[in-house]
Protein backbone atom coordinates (compact mmCIF):
# COMPACT_ATOMS: atom_id res chain seq x y z
CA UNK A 1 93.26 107.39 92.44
CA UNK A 2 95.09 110.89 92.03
CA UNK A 3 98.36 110.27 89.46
CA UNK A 4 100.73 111.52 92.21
CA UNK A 5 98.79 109.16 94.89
CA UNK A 6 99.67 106.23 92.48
CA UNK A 7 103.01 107.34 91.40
CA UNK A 8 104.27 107.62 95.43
CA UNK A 9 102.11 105.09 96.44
CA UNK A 10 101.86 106.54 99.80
CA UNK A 11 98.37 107.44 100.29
CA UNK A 12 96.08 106.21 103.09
CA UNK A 13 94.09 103.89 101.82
CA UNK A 14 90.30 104.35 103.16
CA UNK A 15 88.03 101.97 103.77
CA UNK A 16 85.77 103.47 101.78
CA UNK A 17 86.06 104.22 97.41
CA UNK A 18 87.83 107.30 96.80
CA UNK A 19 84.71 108.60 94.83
CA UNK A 20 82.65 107.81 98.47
CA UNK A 21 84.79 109.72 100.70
CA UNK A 22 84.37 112.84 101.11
CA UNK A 23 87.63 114.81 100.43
CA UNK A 24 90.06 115.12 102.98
CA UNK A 25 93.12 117.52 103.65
CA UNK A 26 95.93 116.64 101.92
CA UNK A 27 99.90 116.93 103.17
CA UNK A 28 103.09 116.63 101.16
CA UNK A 29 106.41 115.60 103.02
CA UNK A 30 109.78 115.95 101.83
CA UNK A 31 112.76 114.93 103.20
CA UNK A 32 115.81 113.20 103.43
CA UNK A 33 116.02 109.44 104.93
CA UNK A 34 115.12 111.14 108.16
CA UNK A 35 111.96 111.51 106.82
CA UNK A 36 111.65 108.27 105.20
CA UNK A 37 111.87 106.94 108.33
CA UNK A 38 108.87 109.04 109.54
CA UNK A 39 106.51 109.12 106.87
CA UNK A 40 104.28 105.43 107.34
CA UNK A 41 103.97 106.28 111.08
CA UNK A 42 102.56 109.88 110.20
CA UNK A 43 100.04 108.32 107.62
CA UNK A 44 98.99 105.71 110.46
CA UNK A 45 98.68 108.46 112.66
CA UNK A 46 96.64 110.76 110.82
CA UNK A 47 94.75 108.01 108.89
CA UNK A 48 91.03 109.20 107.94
CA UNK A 49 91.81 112.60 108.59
CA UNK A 50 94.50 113.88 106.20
CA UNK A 51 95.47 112.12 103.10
CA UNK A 52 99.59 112.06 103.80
CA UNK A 53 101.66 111.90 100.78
CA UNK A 54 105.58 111.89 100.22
CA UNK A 55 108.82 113.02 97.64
CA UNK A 56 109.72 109.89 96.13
CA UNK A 57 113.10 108.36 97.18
CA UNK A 58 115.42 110.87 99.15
CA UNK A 59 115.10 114.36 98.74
CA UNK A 60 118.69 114.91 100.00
CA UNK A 61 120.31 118.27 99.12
CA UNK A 62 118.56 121.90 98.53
CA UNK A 63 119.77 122.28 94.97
CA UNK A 64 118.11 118.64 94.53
CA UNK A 65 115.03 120.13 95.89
CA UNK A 66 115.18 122.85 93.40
CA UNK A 67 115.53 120.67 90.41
CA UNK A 68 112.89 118.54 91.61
CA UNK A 69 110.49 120.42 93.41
CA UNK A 70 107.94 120.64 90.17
CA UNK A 71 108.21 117.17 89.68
CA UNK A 72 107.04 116.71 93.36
CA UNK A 73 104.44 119.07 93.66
CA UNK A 74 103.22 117.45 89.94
CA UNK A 75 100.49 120.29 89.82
CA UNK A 76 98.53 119.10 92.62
CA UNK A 77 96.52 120.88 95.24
CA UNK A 78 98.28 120.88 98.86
CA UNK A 79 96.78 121.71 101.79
CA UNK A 80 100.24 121.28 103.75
CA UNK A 81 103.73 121.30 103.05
CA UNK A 82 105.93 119.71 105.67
CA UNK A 83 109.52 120.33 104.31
CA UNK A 84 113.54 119.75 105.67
CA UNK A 85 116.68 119.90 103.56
CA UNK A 86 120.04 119.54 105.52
CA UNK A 87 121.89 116.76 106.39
CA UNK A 88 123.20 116.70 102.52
CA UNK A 89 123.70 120.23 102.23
CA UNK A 90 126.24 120.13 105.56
CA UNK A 91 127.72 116.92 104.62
CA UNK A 92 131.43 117.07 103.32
CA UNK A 93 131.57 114.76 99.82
CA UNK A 94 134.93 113.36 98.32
CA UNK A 95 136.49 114.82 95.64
CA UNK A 96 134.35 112.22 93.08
CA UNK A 97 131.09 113.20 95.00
CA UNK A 98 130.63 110.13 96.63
CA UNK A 99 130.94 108.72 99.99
CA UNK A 100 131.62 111.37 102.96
CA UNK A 101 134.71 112.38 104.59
CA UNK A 102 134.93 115.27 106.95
CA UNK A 103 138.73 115.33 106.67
CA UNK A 104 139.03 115.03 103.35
CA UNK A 105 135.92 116.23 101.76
CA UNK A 106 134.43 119.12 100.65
CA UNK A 107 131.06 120.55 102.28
CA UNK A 108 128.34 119.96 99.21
CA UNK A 109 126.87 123.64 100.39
CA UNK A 110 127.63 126.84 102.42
CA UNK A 111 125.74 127.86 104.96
CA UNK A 112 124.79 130.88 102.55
CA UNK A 113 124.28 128.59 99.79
CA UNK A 114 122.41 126.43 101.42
CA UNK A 115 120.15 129.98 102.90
CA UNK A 116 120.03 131.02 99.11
CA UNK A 117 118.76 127.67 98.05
CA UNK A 118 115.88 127.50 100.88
CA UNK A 119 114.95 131.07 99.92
CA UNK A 120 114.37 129.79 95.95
CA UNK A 121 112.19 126.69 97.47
CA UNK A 122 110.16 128.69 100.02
CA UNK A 123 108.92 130.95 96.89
CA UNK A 124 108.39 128.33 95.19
CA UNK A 125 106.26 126.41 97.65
CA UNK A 126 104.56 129.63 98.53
CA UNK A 127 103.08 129.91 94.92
CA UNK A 128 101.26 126.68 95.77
CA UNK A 129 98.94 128.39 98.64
CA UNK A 130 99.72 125.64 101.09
CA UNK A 131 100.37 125.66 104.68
CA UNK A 132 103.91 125.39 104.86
CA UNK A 133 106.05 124.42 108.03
CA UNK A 134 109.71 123.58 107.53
CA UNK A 135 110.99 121.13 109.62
CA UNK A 136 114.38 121.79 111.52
CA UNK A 137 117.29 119.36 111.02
CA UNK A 138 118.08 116.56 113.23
CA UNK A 139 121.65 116.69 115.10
CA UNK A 140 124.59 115.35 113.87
CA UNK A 141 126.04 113.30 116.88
CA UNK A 142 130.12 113.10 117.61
CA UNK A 143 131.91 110.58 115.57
CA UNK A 144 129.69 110.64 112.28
CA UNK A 145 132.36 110.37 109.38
CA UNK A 146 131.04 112.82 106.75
CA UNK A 147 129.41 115.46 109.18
CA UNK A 148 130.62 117.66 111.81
CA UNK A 149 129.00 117.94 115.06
CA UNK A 150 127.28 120.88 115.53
CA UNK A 151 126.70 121.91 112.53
CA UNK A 152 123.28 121.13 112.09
CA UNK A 153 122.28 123.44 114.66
CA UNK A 154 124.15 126.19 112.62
CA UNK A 155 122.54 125.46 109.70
CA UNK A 156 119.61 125.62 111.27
CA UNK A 157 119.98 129.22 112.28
CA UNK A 158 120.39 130.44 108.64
CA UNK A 159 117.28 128.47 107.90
CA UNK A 160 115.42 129.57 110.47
CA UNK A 161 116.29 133.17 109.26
CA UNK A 162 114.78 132.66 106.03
CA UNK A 163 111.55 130.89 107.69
CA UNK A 164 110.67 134.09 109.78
CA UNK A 165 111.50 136.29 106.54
CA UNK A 166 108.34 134.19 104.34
CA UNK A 167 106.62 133.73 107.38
CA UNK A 168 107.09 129.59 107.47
CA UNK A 169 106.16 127.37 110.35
CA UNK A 170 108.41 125.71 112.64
CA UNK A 171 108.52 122.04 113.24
CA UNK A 172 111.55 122.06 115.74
CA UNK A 173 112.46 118.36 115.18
CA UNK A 174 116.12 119.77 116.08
CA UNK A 175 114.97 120.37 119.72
CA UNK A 176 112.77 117.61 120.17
CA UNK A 177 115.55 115.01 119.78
CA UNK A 178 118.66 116.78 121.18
CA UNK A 179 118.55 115.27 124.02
CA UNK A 180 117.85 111.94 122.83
CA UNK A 181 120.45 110.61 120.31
CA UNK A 182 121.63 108.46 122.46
CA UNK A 183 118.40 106.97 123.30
CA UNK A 184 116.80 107.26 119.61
CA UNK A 185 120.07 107.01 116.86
CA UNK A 186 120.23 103.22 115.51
CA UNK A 187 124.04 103.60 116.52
CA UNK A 188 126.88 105.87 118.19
CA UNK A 189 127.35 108.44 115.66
CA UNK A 190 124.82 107.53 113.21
CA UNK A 191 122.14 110.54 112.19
CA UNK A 192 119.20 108.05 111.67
CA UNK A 193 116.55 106.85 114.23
CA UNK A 194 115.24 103.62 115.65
CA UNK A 195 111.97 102.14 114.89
CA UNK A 196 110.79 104.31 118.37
CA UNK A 197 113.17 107.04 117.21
CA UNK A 198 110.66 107.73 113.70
CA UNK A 199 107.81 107.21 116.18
CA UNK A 200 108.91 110.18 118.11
CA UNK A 201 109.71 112.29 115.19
CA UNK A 202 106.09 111.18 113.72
CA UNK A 203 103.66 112.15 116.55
CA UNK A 204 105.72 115.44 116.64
CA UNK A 205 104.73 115.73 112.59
CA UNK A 206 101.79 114.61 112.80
CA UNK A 207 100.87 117.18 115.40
CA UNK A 208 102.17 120.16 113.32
CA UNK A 209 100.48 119.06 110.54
CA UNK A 210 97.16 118.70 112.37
CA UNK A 211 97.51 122.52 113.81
CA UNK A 212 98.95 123.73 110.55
CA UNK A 213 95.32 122.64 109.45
CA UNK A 214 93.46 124.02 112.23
CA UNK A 215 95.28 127.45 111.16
CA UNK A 216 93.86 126.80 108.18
CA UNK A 217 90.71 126.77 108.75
CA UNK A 218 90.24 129.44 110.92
CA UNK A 219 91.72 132.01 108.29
CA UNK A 220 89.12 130.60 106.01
CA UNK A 221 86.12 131.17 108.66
CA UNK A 222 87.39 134.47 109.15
CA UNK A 223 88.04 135.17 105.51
CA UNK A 224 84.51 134.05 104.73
CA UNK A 225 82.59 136.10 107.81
CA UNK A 226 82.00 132.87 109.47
CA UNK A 227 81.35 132.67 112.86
CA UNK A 228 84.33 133.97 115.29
CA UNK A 229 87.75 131.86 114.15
CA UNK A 230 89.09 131.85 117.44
CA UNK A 231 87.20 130.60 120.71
CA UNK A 232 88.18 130.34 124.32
CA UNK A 233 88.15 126.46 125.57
CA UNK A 234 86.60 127.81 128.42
CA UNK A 235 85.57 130.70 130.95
CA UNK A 236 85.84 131.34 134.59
CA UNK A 237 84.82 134.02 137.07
CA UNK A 238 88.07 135.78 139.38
CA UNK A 239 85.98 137.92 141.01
CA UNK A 240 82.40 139.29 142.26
CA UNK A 241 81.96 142.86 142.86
CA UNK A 242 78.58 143.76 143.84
CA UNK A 243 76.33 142.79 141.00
CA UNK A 244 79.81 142.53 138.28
CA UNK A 245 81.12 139.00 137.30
CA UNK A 246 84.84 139.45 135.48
CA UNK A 247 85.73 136.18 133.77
CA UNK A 248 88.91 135.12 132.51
CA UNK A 249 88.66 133.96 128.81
CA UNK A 250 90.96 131.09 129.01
CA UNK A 251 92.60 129.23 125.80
CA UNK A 252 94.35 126.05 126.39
CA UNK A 253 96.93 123.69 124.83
CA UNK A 254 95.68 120.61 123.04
CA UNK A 255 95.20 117.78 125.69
CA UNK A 256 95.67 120.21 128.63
CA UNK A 257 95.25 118.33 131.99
CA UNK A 258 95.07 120.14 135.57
CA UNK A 259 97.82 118.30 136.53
CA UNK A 260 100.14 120.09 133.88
CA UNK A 261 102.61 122.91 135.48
CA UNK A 262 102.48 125.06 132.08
CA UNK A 263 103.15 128.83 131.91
CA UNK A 264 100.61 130.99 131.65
CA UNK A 265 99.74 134.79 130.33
CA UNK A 266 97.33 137.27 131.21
CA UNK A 267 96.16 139.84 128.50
CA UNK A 268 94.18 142.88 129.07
CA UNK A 269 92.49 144.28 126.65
CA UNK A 270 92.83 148.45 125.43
CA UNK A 271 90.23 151.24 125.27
CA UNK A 272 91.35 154.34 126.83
CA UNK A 273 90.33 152.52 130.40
CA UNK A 274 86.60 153.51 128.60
CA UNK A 275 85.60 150.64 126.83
CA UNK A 276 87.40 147.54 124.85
CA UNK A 277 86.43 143.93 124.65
CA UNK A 278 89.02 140.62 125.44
CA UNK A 279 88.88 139.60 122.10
CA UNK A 280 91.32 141.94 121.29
CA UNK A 281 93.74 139.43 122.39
CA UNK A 282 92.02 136.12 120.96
CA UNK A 283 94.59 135.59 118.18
CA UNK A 284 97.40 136.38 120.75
CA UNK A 285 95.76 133.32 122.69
CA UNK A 286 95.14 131.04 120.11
CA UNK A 287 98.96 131.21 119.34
CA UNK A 288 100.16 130.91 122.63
CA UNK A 289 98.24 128.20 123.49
CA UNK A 290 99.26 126.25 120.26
CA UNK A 291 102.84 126.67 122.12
CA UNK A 292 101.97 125.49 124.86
CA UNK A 293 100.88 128.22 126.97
CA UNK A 294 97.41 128.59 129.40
CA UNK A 295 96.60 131.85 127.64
CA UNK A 296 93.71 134.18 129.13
CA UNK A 297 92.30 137.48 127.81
CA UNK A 298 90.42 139.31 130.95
CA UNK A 299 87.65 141.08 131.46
CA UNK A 300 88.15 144.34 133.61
CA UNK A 301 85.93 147.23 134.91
CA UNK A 302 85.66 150.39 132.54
CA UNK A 303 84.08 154.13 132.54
CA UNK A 304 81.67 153.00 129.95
CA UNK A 305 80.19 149.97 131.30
CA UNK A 306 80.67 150.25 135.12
CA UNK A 307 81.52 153.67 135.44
CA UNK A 308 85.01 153.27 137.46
CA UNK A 309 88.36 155.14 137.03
CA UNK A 310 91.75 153.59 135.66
CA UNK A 311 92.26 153.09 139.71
CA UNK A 312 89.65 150.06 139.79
CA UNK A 313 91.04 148.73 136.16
CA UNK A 314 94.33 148.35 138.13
CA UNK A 315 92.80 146.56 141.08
CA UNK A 316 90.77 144.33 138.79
CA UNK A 317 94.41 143.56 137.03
CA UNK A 318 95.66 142.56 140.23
CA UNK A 319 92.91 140.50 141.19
CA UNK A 320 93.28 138.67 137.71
CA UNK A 321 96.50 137.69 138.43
CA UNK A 322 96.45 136.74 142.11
CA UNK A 323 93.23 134.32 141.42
CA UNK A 324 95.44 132.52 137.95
CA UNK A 325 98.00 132.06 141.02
CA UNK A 326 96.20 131.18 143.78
CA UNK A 327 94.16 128.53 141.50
CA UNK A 328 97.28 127.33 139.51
CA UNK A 329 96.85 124.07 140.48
CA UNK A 330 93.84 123.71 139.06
CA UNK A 331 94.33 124.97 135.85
CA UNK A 332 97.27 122.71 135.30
CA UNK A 333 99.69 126.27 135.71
CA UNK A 334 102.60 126.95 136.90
CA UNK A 335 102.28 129.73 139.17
CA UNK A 336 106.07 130.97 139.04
CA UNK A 337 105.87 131.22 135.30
CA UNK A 338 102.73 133.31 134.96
CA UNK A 339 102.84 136.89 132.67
CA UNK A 340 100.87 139.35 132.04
CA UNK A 341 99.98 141.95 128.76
CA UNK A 342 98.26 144.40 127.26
CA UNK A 343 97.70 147.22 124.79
CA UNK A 344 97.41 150.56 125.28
CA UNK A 345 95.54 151.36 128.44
CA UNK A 346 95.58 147.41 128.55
CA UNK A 347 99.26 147.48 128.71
CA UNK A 348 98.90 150.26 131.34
CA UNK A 349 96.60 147.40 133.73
CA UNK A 350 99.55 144.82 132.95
CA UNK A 351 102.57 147.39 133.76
CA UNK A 352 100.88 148.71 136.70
CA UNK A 353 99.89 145.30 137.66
CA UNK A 354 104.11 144.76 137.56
CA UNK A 355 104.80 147.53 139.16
CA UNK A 356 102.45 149.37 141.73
CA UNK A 357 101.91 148.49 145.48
CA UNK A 358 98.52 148.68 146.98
CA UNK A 359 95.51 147.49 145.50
CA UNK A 360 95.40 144.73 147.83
CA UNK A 361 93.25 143.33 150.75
CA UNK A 362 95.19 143.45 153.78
CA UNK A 363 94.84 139.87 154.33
CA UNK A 364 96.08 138.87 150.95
CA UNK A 365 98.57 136.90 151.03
CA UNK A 366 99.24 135.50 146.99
CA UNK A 367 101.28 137.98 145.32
CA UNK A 368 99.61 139.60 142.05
CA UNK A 369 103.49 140.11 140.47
CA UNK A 370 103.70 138.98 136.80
CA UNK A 371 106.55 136.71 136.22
CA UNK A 372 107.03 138.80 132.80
CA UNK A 373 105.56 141.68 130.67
CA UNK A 374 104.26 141.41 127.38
CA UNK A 375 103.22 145.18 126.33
CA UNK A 376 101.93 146.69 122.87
CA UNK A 377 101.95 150.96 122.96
CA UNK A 378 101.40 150.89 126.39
CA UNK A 379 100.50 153.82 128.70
CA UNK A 380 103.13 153.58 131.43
CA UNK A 381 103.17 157.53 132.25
CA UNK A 382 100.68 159.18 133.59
CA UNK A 383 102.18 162.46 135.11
CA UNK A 384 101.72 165.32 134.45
CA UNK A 385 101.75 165.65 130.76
CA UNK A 386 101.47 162.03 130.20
CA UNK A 387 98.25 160.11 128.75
CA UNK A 388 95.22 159.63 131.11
CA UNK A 389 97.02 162.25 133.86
CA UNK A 390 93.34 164.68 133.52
CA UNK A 391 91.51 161.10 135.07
CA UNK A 392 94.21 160.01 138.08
CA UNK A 393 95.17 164.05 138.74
CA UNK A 394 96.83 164.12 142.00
CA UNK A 395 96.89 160.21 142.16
CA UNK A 396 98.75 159.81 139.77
CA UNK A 397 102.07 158.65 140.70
CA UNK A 398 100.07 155.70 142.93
CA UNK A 399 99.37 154.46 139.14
CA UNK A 400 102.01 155.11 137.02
CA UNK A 401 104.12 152.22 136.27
CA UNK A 402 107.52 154.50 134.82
CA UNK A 403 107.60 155.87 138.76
CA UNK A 404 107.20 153.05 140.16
CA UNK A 405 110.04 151.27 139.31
CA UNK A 406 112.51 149.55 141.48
CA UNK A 407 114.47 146.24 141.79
CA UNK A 408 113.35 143.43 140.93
CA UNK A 409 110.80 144.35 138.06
CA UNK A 410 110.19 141.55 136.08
CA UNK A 411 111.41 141.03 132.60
CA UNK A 412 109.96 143.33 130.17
CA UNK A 413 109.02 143.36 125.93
CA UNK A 414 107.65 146.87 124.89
CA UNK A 415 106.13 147.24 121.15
CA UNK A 416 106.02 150.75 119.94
CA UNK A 417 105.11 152.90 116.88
CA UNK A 418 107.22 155.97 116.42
CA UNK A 419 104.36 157.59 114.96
CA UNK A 420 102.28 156.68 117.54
CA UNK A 421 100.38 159.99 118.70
CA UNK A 422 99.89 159.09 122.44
CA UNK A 423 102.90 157.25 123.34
CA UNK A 424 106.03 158.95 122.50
CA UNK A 425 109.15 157.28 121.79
CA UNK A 426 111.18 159.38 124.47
CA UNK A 427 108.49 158.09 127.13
CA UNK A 428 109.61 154.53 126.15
CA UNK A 429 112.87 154.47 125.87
CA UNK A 430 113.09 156.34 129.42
CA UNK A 431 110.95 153.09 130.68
CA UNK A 432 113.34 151.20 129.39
CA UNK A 433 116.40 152.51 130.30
CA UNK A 434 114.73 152.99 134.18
CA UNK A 435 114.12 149.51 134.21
CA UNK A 436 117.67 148.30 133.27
CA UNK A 437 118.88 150.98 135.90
CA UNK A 438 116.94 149.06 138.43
CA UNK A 439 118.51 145.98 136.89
CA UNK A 440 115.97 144.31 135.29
CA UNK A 441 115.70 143.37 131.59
CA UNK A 442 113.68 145.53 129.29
CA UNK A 443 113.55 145.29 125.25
CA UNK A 444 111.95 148.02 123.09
CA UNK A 445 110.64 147.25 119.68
CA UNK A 446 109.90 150.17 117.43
CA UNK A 447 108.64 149.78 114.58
CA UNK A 448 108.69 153.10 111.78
CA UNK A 449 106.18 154.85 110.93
CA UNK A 450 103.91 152.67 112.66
CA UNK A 451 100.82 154.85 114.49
CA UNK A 452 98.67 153.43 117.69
CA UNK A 453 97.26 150.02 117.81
CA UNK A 454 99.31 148.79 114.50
CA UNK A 455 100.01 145.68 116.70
CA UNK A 456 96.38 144.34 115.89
CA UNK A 457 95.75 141.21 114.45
CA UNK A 458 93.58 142.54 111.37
CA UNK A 459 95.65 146.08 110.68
CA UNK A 460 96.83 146.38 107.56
CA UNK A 461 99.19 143.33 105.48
CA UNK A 462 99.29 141.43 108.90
CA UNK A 463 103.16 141.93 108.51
CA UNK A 464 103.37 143.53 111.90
CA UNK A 465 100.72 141.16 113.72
CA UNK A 466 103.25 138.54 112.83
CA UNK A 467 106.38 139.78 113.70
CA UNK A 468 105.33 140.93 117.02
CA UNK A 469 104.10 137.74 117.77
CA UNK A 470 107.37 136.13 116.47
CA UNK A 471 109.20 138.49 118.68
CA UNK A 472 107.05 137.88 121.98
CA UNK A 473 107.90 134.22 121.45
CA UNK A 474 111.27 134.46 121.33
CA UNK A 475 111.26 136.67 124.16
CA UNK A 476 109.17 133.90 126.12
CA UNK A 477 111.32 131.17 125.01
CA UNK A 478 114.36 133.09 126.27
CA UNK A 479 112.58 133.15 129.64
CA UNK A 480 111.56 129.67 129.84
CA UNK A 481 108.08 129.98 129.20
CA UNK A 482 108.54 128.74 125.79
CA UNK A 483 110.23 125.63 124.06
CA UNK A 484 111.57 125.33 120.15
CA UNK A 485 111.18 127.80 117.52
CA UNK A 486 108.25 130.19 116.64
CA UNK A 487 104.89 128.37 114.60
CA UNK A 488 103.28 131.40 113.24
CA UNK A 489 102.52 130.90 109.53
């Protein structure tokens, strides 16, 4: 056996000789006694698939992770690192360091001391290459002796501000339990869980670890040319125009049932209305459905392909969103929590979409109104002087989203380069300021120096990829669409 899988003695044992198997993915957990309590039901759950291995004893305080963290990583290779410090760094100590005492103690760390610390331990783990996901800290309930309530949730802010910083993973085990104390603490007051309570906190490991691994692997396929590393679970048609099928690339949420009331997005794609393809918005999908989202990229119309104007890309936009609605039920959705993006001329489809009347059967009765906008360099102008106005010409205020708005708009995220050549800034921060007029929420993001299209999954470090996907999931979550904290590695 591996040294470190003899010196734990926590690996899953096989039924087969360790030179027969073939090698499996391999996570490290440390933790505190919260995770003690945790770690067999995560190796039973994951047993045959990943080889599940743990700190020895408690890993307690941050500046005890930092003095141990070699010894615990022994120079072995991790696929996963599923990490929490807390509930020592918060706790208040007596004068001698032992036993706690909130009245009479003092705090072993600061909440910037205990930021510093994670900051040291995240560079640290980085160096190993491992998927790393840090795991938030578990509440404090009223009455513990040593710990004040509340303040695990504060801590967790500071270290969720150095998680989005290095880019870390989110296992919201904060969230998934706050609820619950009652239900799942061995006692009144007590931080620890019940036989059921470790259960819950296991399957909710378990499945981070298992995505954290999918994530994995589809960097490596695309790293390595492979085929395509992210693929819709399914397709279906929304509409038939003469001889045209358009087909909804749909990416679901692990053990998705039709019976599920989830929230949903609708992403169409960019290309100057000319050309473009949905899997511009496959990584967008992949992520939002690992959230918990029904996530769809659309196909649309386009000069190139079916010869139509922007005019049909809008209608085809609409028609997107009242079929997702009127078929809700069947795609486990819930149809008052259904958005809609888009980049560029995309984001155009998706704003207009929001925003435009007409564009409708007279009979129709499902509205095609997204719930929420999700836009990346979007062209929401197109009057005179603004992109695309040569195409629509006198039409053009029928199309264009900035003069169309009015009260109740819904809810609106706008990502924008100030470099970016065909959407100037001044165009949207007039959106913006237009929609809260009307009284509707509306965030700009602009990011300097950035040109067209820097959104991309693919352009350049990935830096911005990430944090506009970090920021489009808070924005969600603020909304209800989304629950706990951002995943993106």
């Amino acid at each position: 056996m591996r040294p470190l899988a003899t010196a734990l003695a926590l690996a899953i044992a096989g039924s087969l000789g360790a030179q027969d198997r073939p090698p499996r993915p391999r996570a490290l957990l440390i933790g505190d006694s919260i995770s003690m309590g945790y770690t067999k039901p995560v190796q039973e759950l994951l047993e045959g698939r990943v080889e599940v291995h743990r700190n020895p004893g408690n890993a307690a305080h941050t500046k005890k992770g930092l003095t141990k963290l070699d010894a615990w990583l022994a120079d072995e290779s991790w696929d996963v690192i599923h990490f929490n410090f807390g509930l020592h760094d918060l706790a208040y100590r007596n004068a001698n360091g032992e036993g706690r005492n909130k009245k009479t103690g003092v705090q072993k760390h600061t909440r910037s001391e205990y930021a510093a610390n994670l900051e040291a331990i995240v560079t640290r783990l980085q160096q190993t290459g491992a998927e790393l996901i840090f795991a938030t800290t578990t509440p404090v309930p009223e009455g513990e002796p040593g710990r004040v309530a509340g303040d695990a949730a504060a801590y967790n802010e500071s270290a969720l501000e150095v998680m989005r910083k290095h880019g870390v993973g989110i296992d919201d085990l904060h969230g998934l339990v706050a609820d619950r104390m009652a239900e799942l603490a061995t006692k009144p007051g007590n931080v620890h869980f019940t036989k059921e309570g470790s259960q819950v906190l296991a399957e909710h490991v378990a499945h981070s670890i298992e995505r954290a691994l999918r994530q994995r692997a589809a960097a490596k396929r695309e790293k390595d040319a492979k085929p395509p590393a992210w693929r819709p679970t399914k397709t279906v048609a929304y509409a038939e125009i003469g001889d045209v099928t358009l087909r909804l690339h749909v990416f679901e949420p692990d053990q998705h049932a039709a019976s599920d009331r989830r929230p949903a997005i609708v992403f169409f794609f960019g290309g100057g209305w000319n050309g473009g393809t949905p899997k511009q918005f496959y990584p967008h999908c992949e992520y939002l459905a690992s959230r918990g989202m029904v996530a769809m990229s659309a196909e649309y119309r386009v000069k190139s392909r079916h010869g139509t104007t922007p005019f049909e890309c809008v209608a085809d936009g609409k028609a997107a969103l009242r079929w997702v609605r009127a078929h809700a039920h069947e795609l486990g959705i819930d149809p008052q929590r259904i958005a809609a993006g888009g980049g560029s001329a995309g984001g155009h489809v998706a704003a207009a979409v929001a925003t435009t009347r007409g564009f409708e059967a007279a009979n129709e009765t499902v509205s095609s109104r997204p719930d929420a906008l999700v836009l990346f360099n979007p062209v929401y102008d197109n009057g005179p002087g603004g992109y695309g106005h040569k195409r629509v010409k006198t039409r053009w205020r029928k199309i264009s989203p900035a003069h169309n708005i009015r009260k109740g708009m819904s809810p609106a995220i706008v990502f924008l380069g100030t470099k970016d050549r065909l959407i100037p800034v001044e165009t949207a921060t007039k959106f913006r300021d237009a929609m809260r007029t009307a009284g509707s929420r509306s965030e700009l993001e602009l990011y300097d120096g950035r040109p067209h299209g820097f959104f991309n999954h693919g352009r350049g470090d990935g830096a911005d990829y990430k944090d506009t996907i970090r920021k489009t999931d808070a924005f969600l979550k603020s909304l209800g669409f989304l629950e706990g904290a951002p995943t993106l590695r």
